[in-house]
Protein backbone atom coordinates (compact mmCIF):
# COMPACT_ATOMS: atom_id res chain seq x y z
CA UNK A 1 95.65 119.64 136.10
CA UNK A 2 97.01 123.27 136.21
CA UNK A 3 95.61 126.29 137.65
CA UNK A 4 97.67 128.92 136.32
CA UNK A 5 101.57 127.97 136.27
CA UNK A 6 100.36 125.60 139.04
CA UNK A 7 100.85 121.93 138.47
CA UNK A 8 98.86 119.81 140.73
CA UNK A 9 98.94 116.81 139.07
CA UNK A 10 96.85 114.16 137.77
CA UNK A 11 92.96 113.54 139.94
CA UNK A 12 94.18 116.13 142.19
CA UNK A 13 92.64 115.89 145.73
CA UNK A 14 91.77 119.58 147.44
CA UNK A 15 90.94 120.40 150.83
CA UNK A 16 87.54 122.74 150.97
CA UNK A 17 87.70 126.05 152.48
CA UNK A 18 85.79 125.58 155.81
CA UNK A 19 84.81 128.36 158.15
CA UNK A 20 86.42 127.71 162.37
CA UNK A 21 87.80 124.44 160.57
CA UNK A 22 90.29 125.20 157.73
CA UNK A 23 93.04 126.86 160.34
CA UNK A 24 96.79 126.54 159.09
CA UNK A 25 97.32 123.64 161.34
CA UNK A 26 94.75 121.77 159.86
CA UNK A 27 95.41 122.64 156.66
CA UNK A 28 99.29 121.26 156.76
CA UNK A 29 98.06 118.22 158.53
CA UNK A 30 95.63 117.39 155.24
CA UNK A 31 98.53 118.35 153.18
CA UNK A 32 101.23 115.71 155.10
CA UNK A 33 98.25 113.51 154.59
CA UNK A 34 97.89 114.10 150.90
CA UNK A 35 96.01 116.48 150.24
CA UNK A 36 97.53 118.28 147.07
CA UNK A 37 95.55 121.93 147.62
CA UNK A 38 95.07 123.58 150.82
CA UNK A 39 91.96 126.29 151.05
CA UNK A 40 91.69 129.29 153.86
CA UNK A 41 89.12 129.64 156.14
CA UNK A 42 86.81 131.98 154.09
CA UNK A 43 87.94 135.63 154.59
CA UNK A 44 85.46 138.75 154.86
CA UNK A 45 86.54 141.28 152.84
CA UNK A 46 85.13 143.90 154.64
CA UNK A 47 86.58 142.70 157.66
CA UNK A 48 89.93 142.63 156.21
CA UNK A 49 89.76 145.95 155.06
CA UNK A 50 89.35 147.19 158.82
CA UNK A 51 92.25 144.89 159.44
CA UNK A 52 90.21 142.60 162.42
CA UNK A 53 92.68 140.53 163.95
CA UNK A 54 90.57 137.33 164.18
CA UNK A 55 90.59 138.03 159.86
CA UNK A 56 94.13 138.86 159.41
CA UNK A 57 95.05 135.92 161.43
CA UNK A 58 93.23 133.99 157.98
CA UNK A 59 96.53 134.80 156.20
CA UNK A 60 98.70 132.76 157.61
CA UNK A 61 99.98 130.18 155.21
CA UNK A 62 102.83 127.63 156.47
CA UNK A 63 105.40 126.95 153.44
CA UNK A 64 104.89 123.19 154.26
CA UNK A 65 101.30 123.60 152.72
CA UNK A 66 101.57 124.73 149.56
CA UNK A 67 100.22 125.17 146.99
CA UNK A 68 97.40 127.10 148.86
CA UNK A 69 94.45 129.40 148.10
CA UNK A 70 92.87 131.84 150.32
CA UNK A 71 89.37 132.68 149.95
CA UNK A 72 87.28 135.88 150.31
CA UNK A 73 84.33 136.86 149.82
CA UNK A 74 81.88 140.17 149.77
CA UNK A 75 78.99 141.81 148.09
CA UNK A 76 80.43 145.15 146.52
CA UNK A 77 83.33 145.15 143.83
CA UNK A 78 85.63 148.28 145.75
CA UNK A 79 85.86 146.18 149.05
CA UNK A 80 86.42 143.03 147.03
CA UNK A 81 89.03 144.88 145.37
CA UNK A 82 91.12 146.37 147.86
CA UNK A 83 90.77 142.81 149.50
CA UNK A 84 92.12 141.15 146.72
CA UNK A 85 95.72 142.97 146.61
CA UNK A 86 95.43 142.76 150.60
CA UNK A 87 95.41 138.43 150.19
CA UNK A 88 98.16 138.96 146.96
CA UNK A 89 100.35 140.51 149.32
CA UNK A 90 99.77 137.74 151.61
CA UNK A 91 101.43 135.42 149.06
CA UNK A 92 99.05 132.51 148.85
CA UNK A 93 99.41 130.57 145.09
CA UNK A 94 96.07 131.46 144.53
CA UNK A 95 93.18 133.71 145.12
CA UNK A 96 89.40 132.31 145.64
CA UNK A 97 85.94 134.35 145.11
CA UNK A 98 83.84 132.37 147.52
CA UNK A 99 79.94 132.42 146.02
CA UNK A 100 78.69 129.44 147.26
CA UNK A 101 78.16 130.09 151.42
CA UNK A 102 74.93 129.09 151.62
CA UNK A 103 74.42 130.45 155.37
CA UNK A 104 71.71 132.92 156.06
CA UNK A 105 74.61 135.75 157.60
CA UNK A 106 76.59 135.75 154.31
CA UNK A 107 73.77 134.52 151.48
CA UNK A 108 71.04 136.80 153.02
CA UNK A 109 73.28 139.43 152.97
CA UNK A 110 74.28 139.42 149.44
CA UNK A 111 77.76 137.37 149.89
CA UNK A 112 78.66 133.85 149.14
CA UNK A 113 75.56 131.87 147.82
CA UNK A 114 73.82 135.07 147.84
CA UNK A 115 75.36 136.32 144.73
CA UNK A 116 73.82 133.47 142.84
CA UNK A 117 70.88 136.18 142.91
CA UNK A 118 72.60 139.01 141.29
CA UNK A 119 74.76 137.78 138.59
CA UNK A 120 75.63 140.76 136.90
CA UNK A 121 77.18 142.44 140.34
CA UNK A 122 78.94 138.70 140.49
CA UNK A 123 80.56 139.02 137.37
CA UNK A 124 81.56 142.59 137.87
CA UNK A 125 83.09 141.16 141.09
CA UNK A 126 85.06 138.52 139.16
CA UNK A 127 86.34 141.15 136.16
CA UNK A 128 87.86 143.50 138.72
CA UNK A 129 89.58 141.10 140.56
CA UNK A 130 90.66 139.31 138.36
CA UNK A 131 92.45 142.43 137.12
CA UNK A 132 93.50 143.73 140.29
CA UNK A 133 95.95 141.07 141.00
CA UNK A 134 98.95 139.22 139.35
CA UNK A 135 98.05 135.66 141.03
CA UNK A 136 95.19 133.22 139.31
CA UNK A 137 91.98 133.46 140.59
CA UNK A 138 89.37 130.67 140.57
CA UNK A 139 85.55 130.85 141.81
CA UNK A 140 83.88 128.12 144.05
CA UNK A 141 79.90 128.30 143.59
CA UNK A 142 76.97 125.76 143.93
CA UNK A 143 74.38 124.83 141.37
CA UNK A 144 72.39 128.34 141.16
CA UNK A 145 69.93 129.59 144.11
CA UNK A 146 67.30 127.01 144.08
CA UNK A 147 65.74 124.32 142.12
CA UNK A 148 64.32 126.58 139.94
CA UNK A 149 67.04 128.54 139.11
CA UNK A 150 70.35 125.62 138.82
CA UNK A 151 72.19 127.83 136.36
CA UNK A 152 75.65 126.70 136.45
CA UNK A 153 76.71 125.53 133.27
CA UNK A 154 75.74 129.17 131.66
CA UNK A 155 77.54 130.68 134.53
CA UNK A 156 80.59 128.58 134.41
CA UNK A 157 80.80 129.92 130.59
CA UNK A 158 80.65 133.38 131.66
CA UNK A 159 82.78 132.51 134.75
CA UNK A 160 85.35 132.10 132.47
CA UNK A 161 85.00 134.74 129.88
CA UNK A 162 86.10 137.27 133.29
CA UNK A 163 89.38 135.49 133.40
CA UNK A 164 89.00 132.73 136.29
CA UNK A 165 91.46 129.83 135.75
CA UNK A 166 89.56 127.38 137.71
CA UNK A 167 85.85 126.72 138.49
CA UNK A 168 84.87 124.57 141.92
CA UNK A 169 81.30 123.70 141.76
CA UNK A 170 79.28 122.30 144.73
CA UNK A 171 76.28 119.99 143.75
CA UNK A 172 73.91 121.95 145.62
CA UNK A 173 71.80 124.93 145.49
CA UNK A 174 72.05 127.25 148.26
CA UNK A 175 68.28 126.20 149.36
CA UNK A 176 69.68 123.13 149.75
CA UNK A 177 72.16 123.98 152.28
CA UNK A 178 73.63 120.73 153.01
CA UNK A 179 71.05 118.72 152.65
CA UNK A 180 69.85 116.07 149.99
CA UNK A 181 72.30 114.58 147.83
CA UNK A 182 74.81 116.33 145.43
CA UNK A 183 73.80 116.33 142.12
CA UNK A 184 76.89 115.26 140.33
CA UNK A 185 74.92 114.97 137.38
CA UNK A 186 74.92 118.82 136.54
CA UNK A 187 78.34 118.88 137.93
CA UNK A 188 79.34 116.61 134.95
CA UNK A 189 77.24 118.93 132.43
CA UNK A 190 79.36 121.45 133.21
CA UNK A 191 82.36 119.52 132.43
CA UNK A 192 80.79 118.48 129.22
CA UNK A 193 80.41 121.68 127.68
CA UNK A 194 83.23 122.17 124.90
CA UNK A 195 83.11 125.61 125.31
CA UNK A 196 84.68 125.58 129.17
CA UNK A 197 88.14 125.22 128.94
CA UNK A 198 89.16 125.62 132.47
CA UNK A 199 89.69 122.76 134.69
CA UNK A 200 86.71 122.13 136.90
CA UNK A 201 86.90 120.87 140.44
CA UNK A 202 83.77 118.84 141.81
CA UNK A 203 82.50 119.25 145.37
CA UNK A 204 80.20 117.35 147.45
CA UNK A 205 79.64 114.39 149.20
CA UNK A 206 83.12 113.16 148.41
CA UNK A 207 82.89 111.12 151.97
CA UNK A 208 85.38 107.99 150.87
CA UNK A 209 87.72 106.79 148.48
CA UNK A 210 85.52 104.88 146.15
CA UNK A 211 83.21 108.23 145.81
CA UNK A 212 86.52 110.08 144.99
CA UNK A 213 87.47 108.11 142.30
CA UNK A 214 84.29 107.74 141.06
CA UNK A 215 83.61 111.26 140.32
CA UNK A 216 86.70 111.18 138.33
CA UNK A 217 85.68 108.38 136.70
CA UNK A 218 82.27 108.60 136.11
CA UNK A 219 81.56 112.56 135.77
CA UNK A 220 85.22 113.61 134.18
CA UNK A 221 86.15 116.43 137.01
CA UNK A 222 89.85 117.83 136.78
CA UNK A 223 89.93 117.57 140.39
CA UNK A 224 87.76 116.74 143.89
CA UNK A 225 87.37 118.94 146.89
CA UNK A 226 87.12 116.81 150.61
CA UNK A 227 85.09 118.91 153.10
CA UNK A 228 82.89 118.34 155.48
CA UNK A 229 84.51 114.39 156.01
CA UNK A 230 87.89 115.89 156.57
CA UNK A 231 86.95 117.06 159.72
CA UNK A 232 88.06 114.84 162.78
CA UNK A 233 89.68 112.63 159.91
CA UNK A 234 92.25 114.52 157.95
CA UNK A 235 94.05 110.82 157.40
CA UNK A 236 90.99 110.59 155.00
CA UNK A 237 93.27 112.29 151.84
CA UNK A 238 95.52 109.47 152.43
CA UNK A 239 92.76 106.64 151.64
CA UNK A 240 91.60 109.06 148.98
CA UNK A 241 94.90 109.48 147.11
CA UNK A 242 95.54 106.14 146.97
CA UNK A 243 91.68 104.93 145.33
CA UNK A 244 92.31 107.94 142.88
CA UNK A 245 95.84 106.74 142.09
CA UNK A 246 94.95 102.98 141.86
CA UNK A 247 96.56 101.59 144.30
CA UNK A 248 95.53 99.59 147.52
CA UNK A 249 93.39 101.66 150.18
CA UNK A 250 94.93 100.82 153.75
CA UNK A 251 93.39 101.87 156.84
CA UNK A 252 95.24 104.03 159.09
CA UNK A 253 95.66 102.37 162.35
CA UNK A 254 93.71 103.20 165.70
CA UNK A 255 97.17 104.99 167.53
CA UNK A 256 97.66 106.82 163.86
CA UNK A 257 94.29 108.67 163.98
CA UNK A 258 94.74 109.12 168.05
CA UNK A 259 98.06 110.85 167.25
CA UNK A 260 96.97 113.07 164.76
CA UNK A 261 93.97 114.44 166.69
CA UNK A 262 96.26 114.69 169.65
CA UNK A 263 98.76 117.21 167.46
CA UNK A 264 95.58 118.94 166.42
CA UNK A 265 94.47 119.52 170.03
CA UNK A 266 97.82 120.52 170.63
CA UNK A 267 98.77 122.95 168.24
CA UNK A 268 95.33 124.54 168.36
CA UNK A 269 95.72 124.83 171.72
CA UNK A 270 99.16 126.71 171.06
CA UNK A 271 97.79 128.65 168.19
CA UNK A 272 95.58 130.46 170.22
CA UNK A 273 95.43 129.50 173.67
CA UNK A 274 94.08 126.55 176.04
CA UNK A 275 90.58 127.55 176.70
CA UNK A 276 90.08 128.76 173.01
CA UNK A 277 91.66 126.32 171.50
CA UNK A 278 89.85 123.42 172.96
CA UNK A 279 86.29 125.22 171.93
CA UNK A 280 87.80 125.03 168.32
CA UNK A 281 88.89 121.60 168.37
CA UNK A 282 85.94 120.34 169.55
CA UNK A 283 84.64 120.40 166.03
CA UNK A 284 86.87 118.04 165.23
CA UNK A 285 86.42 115.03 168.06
CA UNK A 286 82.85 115.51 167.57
CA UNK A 287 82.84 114.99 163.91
CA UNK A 288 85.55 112.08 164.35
CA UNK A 289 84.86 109.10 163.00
CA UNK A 290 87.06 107.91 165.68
CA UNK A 291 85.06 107.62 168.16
CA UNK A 292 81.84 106.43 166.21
CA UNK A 293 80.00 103.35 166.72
CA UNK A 294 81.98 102.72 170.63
CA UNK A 295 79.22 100.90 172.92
CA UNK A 296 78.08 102.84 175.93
CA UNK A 297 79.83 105.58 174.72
CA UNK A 298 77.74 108.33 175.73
CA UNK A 299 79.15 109.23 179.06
CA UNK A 300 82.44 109.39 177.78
CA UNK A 301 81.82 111.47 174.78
CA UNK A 302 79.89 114.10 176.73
CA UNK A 303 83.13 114.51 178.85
CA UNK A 304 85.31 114.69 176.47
CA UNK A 305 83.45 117.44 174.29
CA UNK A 306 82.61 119.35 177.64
CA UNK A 307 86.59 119.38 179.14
CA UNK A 308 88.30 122.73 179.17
CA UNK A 309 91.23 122.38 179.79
CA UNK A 310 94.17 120.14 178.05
CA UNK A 311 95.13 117.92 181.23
CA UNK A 312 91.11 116.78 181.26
CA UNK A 313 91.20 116.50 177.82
CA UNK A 314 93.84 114.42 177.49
CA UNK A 315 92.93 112.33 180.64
CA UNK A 316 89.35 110.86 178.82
CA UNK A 317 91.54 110.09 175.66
CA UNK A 318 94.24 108.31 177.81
CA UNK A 319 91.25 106.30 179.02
CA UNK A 320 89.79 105.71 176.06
CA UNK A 321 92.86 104.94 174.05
CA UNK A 322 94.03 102.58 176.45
CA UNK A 323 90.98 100.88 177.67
CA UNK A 324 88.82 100.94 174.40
CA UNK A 325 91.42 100.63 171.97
CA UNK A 326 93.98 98.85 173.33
CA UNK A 327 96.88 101.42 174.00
């Protein structure tokens, strides 16, 4: 699959943009882990434009990670613009128009999902960025608004006719959210359409290995996007990789996972500093599948996601390492 001059592969395996979870650090960790696509945070473009340091800080990319996109996202074509060549500058591979944020402080306000609503302003969006800069561009979206109104495989069409060199679909309609199931269904009747010649990426609900390569399998994607069951578990890509590639899935021993969610804890913790970078981390340990299913856990867990600072921190998962798992 290519995006552009971009060679990613055969059943590539991307990492989802994901807002407070898709830092750098994270995003080279997925990669070491095999990952083949890394994805930004999401990036407001009006925010950028007033150059807010939480936003810039978005455009970090570590060499180590590419190829990687960074995504934006906005409701009016001159600040999407002017964003646009901001990111090129940047120098990520690859530029993402994020219309598919479901959440009521983007969607309600016209961005992400909400554009789903307005599809002539989301196309003009799409044209003039797509001319603005030299990199490709690609669009992640959802299904359409609601039930209703799942319009995707007439907008992938049209998606295409403004220049985009790869589509990311998420099974859902924004009044979904994240609930239900993904309809992978539609996603393949997007890929079915012999007029889309793009390669289409399928998101949602890609939770394991077997549900990886089944979507490649079954519904005839180009590639799969890993989001939500990255977090706490970026080893995840490496089980993934493997189904998708035919080979044997191995689990990735107890001290492995503890390891990598130490480095994460530590280099978030250096990133921005020890009392912020714990809140941000904490994502991650509670989302871990690590620590799921431990008897008379409770206690232990409500520590561990209450510690602020890193010598508590790392005191509960000393004790847990080496009395639950055995060192």
């Amino acid at each position: 699959m290519k995006i552009g001059n971009i060679d990613l592969g055969e059943r590539p395996v991307m990492l989802a943009p994901m807002e407070d979870v898709t830092d750098v650090s994270f995003r080279l960790i997925c990669k070491e882990q095999g990952a083949d696509m890394t994805y930004s945070e999401f990036v407001s473009a009006d925010a950028l434009i007033r150059s807010i340091s939480a936003t810039t800080r978005k455009l970090e990319i570590n060499p180590g990670e590419r190829p990687t996109a960074i995504q934006i996202y906005g409701r009016d074509v001159e600040s999407m613009v002017e964003a646009a060549k901001i990111v090129e500058a940047a120098g990520p591979d690859i530029l993402d128009i994020n219309f598919g944020c479901p959440v009521k402080k983007v969607a309600g306000k016209g961005g992400g999902a909400g554009m789903l609503r307005d599809i002539p302003k989301m196309l003009e969006i799409t044209s003039a960025v797509v001319r603005a800069v030299n990199i490709p561009v690609t669009v992640k979206t959802r299904l359409g608004w609601d039930h209703e109104n799942r319009i995707i495989v007439e907008l992938a069409e049209k998606l295409q006719d403004c220049g985009i060199q790869a589509l990311t679909v998420h099974g859902r309609t924004r009044s979904q959210m994240y609930t239900g199931q993904a309809d992978w269904e539609m996603i393949a009747r997007v890929k079915e359409n012999p007029r889309l010649t793009i390669p289409l990426i399928g998101n949602g609900d890609i939770t394991t290995p077997e549900k990886a390569e089944e979507a490649f399998r079954h519904y005839g994607v180009d590639g799969v996007m890993v989001g939500r069951a990255s977090i706490g578990a970026p080893w995840i890509f490496r089980g993934i990789k493997a189904a998708v590639e035919g080979r044997e899935v191995v689990a990735v021993p107890f001290a492995e996972q503890f390891a990598i969610l130490r480095r994460q804890i530590s280099e978030s913790v250096e990133r921005i500093d020890e009392y912020r970078g714990i809140l941000h981390i904490r994502r991650h340990l509670a989302a871990s599948p690590l620590f799921k299913g431990i008897p008379n856990f409770r206690d232990t867990r409500i520590r561990m996601l209450r510690a602020d600072t890193l010598n508590e921190l790392n005191e509960i998962l000393d004790h847990v390492q080496n009395n639950i798992f055995g060192g």
